[in-house]
Protein backbone atom coordinates (compact mmCIF):
# COMPACT_ATOMS: atom_id res chain seq x y z
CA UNK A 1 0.00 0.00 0.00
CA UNK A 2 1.15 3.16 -0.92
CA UNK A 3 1.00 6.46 1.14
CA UNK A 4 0.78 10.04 -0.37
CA UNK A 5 3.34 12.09 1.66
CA UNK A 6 1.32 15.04 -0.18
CA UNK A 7 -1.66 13.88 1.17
CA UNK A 8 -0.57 13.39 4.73
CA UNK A 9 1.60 17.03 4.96
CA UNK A 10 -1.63 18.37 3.76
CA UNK A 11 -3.83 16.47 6.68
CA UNK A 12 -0.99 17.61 9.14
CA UNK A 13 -1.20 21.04 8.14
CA UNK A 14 -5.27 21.38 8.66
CA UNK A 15 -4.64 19.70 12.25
CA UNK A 16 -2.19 22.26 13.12
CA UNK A 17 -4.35 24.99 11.40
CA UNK A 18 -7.35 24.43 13.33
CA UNK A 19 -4.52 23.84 16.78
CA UNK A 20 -3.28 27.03 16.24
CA UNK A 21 -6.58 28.92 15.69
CA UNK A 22 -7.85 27.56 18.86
CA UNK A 23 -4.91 28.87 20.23
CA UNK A 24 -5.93 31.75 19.14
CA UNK A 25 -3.76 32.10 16.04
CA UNK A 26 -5.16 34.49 13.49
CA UNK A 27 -3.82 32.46 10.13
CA UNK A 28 -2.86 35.06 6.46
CA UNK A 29 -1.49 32.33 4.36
CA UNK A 30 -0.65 28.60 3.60
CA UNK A 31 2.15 26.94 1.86
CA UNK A 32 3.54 29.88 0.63
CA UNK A 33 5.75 29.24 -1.72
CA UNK A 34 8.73 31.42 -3.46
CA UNK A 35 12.22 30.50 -4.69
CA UNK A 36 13.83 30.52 -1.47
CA UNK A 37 11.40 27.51 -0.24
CA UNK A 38 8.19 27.37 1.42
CA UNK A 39 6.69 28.23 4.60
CA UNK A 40 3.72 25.79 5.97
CA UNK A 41 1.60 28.60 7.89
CA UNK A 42 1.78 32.43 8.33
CA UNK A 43 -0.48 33.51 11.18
CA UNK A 44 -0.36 36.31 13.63
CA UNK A 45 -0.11 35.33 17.54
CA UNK A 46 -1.23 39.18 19.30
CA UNK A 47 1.34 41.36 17.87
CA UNK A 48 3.93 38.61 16.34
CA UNK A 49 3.97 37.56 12.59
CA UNK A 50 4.67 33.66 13.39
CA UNK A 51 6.20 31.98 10.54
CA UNK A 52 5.06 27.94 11.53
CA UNK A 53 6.60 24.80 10.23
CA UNK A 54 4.50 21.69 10.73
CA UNK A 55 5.85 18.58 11.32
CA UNK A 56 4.33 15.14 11.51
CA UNK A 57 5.40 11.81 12.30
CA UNK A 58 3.12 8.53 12.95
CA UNK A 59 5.48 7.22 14.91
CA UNK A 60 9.28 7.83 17.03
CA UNK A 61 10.77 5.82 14.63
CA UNK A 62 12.42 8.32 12.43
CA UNK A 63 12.58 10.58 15.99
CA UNK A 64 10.24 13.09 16.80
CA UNK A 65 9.12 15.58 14.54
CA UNK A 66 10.43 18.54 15.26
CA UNK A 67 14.06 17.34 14.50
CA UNK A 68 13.77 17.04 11.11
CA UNK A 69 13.89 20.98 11.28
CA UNK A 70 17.56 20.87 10.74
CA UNK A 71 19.98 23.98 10.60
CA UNK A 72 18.73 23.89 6.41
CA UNK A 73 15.61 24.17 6.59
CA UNK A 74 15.69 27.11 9.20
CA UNK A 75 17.80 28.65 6.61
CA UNK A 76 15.26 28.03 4.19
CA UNK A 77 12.42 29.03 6.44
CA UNK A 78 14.20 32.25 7.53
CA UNK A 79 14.92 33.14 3.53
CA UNK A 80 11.65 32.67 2.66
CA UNK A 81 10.18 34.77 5.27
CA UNK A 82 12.25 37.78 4.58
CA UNK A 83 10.94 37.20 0.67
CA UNK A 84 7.26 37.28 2.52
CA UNK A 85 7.90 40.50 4.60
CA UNK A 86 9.42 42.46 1.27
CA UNK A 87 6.23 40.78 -0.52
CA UNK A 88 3.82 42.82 1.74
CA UNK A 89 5.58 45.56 2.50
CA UNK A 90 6.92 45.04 6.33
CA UNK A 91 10.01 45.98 7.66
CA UNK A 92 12.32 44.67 10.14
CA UNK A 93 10.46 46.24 13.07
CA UNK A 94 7.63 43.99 12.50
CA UNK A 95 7.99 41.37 15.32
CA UNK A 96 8.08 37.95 13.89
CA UNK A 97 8.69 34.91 15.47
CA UNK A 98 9.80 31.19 14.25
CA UNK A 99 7.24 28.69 15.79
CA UNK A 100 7.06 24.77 14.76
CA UNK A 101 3.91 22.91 15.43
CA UNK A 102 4.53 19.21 15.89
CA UNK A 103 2.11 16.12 15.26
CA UNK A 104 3.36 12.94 16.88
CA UNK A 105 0.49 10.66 15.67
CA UNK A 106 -2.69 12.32 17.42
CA UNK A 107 -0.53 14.79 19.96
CA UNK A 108 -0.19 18.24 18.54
CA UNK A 109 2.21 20.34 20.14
CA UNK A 110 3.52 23.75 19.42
CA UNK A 111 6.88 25.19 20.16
CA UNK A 112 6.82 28.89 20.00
CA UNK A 113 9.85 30.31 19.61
CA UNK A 114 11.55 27.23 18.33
CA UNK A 115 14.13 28.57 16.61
CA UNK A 116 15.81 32.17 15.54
CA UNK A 117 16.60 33.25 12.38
CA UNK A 118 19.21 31.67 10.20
CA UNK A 119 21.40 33.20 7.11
């Protein structure tokens, strides 16, 4: 049997959607994309612009799920988050934060603040 990895990011990322919003995230955008990489969910938290990275695993045996964010993909993240603020106009007063929401089969859990930004 095979398994769409699309598929399953794409269930992950409504999970941590509807997480976040009852945590009262306010959520602008999904999988935006541009050619520095993508970025899962853009939401506001109060006055931060939270750029989110969700991460699923079924199981612990590839570790948990917030490890695969690796000192590359922050990179990746961070680029593609500067392209976002140029995109609308923001500058580099407007308090952002890096969060990563993690799905261990049914446990959600969000790390705000998970990591800073990386050139």
């Amino acid at each position: 049997m095979s398994i769409n990895k699309r598929q399953v990011g794409s269930e992950a990322e409504i999970k941590a959607s509807g997480y976040l919003r009852e945590h009262g995230y306010r959520i602008v955008r999904t999988n935006y994309y541009c050619k520095a990489g993508e970025i899962d969910i853009i939401a506001y938290d109060g006055e931060y612009l939270c750029f989110i990275e969700v991460k699923y695993r079924k199981g612990l045996a590839d570790g948990y799920p917030e490890e695969a964010v690796d000192e590359n993909k922050r990179r990746r993240i961070t680029k593609s988050a500067i392209f976002y603020m140029n995109m609308c106009g923001l500058t580099d007063t407007t308090p952002c934060r890096f969060d990563v929401v993690s799905i261990l089969g049914n446990e959600v859990k969000l790390i705000k603040n998970a990591f800073d930004a990386e050139f």
